[in-house]
C-alpha atoms as a PDB file:
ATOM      1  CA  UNK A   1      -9.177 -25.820  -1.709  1.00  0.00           C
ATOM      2  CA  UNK A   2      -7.163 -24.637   1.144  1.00  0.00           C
ATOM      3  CA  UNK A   3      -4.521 -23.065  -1.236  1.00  0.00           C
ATOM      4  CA  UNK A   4      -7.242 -21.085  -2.289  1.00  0.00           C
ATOM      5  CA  UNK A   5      -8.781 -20.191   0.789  1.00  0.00           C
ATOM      6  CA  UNK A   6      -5.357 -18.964   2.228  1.00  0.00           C
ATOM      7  CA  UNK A   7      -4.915 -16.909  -1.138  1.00  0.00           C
ATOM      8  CA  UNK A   8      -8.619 -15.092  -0.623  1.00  0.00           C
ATOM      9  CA  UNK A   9      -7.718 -14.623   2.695  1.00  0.00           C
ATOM     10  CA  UNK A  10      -4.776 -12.973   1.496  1.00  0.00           C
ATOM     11  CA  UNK A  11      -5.920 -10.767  -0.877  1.00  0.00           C
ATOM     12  CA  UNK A  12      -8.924  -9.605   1.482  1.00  0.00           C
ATOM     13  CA  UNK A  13      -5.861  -8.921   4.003  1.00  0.00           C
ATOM     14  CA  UNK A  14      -4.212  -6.613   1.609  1.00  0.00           C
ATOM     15  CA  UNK A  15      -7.786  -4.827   0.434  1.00  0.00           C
ATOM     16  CA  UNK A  16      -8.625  -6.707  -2.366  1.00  0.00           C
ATOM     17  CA  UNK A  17     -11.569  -8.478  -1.237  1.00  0.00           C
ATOM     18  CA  UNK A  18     -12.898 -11.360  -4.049  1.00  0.00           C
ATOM     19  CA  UNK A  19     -16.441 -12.279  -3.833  1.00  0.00           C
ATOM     20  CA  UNK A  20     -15.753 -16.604  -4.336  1.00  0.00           C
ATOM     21  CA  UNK A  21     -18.379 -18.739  -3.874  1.00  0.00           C
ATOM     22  CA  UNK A  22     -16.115 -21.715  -3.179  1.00  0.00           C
ATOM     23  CA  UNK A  23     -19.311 -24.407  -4.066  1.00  0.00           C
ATOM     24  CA  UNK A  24     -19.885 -25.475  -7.619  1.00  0.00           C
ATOM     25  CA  UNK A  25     -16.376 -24.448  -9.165  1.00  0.00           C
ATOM     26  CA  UNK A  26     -16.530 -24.789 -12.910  1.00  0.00           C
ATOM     27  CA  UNK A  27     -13.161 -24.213 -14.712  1.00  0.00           C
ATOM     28  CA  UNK A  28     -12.898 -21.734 -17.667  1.00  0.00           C
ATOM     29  CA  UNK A  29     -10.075 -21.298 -20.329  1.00  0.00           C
ATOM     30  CA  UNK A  30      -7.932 -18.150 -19.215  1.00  0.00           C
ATOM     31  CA  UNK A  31      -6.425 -18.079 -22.650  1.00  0.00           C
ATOM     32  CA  UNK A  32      -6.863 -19.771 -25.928  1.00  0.00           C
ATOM     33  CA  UNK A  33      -3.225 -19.724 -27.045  1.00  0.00           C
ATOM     34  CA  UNK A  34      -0.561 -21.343 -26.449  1.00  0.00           C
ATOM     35  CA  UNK A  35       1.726 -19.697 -24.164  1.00  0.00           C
ATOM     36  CA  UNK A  36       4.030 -22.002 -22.950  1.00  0.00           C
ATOM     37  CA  UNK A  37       6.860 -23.758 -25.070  1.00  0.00           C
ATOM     38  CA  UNK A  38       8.465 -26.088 -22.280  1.00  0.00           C
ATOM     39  CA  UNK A  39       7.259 -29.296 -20.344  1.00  0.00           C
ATOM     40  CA  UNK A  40       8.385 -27.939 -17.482  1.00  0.00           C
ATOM     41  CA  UNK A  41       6.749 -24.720 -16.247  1.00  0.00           C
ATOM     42  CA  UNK A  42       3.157 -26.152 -16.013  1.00  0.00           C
ATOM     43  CA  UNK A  43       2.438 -25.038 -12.122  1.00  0.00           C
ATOM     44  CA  UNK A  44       4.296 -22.049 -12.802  1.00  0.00           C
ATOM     45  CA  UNK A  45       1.485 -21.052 -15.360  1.00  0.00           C
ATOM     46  CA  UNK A  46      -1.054 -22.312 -13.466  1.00  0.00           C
ATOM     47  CA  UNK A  47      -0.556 -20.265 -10.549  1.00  0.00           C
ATOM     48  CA  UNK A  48      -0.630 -17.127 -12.879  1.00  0.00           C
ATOM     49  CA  UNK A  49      -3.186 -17.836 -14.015  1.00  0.00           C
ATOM     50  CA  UNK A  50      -4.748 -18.116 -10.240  1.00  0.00           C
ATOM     51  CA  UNK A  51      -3.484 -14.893  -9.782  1.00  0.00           C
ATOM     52  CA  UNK A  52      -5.148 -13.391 -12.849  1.00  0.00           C
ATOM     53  CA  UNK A  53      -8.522 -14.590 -11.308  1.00  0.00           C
ATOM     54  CA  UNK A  54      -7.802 -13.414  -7.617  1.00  0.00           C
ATOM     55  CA  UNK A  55      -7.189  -9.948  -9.342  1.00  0.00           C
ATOM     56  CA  UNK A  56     -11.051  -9.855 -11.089  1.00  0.00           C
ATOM     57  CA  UNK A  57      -8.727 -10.193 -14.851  1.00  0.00           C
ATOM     58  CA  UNK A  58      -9.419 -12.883 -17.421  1.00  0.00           C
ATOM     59  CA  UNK A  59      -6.056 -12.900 -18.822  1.00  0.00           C
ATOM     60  CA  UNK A  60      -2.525 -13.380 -16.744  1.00  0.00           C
ATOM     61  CA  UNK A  61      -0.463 -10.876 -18.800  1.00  0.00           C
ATOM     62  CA  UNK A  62       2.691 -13.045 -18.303  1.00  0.00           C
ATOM     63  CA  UNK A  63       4.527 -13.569 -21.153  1.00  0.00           C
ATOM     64  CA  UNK A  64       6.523 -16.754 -21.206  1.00  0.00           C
ATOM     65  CA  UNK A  65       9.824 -14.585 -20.862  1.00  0.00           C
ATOM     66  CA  UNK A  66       8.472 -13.329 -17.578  1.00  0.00           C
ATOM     67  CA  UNK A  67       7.868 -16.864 -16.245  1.00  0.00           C
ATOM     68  CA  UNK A  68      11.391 -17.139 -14.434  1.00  0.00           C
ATOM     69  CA  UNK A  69      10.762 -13.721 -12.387  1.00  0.00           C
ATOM     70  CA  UNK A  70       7.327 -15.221 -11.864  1.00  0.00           C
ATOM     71  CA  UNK A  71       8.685 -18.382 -10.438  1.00  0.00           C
ATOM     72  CA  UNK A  72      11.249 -16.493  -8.325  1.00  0.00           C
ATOM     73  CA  UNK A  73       8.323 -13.870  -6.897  1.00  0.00           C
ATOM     74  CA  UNK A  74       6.414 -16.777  -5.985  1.00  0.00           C
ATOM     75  CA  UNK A  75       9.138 -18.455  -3.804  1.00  0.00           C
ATOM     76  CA  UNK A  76       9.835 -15.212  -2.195  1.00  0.00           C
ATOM     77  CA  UNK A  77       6.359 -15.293  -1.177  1.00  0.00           C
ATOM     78  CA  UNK A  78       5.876 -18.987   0.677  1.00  0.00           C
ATOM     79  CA  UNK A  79       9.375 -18.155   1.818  1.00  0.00           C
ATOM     80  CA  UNK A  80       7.881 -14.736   3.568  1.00  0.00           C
ATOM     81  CA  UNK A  81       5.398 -17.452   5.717  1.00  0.00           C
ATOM     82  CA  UNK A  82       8.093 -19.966   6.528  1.00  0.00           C
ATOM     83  CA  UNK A  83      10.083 -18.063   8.653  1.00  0.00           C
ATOM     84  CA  UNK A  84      12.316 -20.579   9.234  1.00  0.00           C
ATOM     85  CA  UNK A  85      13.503 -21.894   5.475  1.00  0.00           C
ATOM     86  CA  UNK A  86      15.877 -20.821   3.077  1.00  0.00           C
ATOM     87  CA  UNK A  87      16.192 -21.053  -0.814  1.00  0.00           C
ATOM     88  CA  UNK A  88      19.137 -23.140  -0.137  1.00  0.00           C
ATOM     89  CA  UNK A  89      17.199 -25.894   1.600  1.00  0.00           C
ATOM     90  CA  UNK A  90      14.117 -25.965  -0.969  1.00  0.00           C
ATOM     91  CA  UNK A  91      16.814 -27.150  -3.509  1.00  0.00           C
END
């Protein structure tokens, strides 16, 4: 739940306030096909489709080719809020 508060609190920093209650969370399907091919890009997808939700959508728009740029967005992005670590020490 903190992961998601800091990502509300995010988007409300950056006008795009999200009306969450966080009580009572009931998960939904996003999609009802199969979009990934791999056994390895499961939290990848997963925060997508997060993101889809924090954005009001009901789909992610990612396409499975897209999931590497995704990935690589992403790590920019916790990288941006610890100042003090590099890509190099994450692998």
């Amino acid at each position: 739940m903190k992961l998601i508060a800091w990502l509300l609190t995010v988007a409300h920093k950056h006008h795009h306030p999200v009306s969450v209650d966080l009580q009572g969370w009931v998960a939904h399907p996003l999609n009802i096909q199969r979009l990934q091919n791999n056994g390895y890009d499961c939290g990848v997808w997963v925060l997508a489709a997060m993101i889809a939700v924090l954005r009001g959508r009901h789909v992610t728009g990612v396409r499975e080719v897209d999931i590497g740029n995704l990935r690589h967005y992403l790590s920019v992005l916790v990288l941006s809020i610890l100042p003090n670590w590099s890509v190099q020490q994450l692998t």
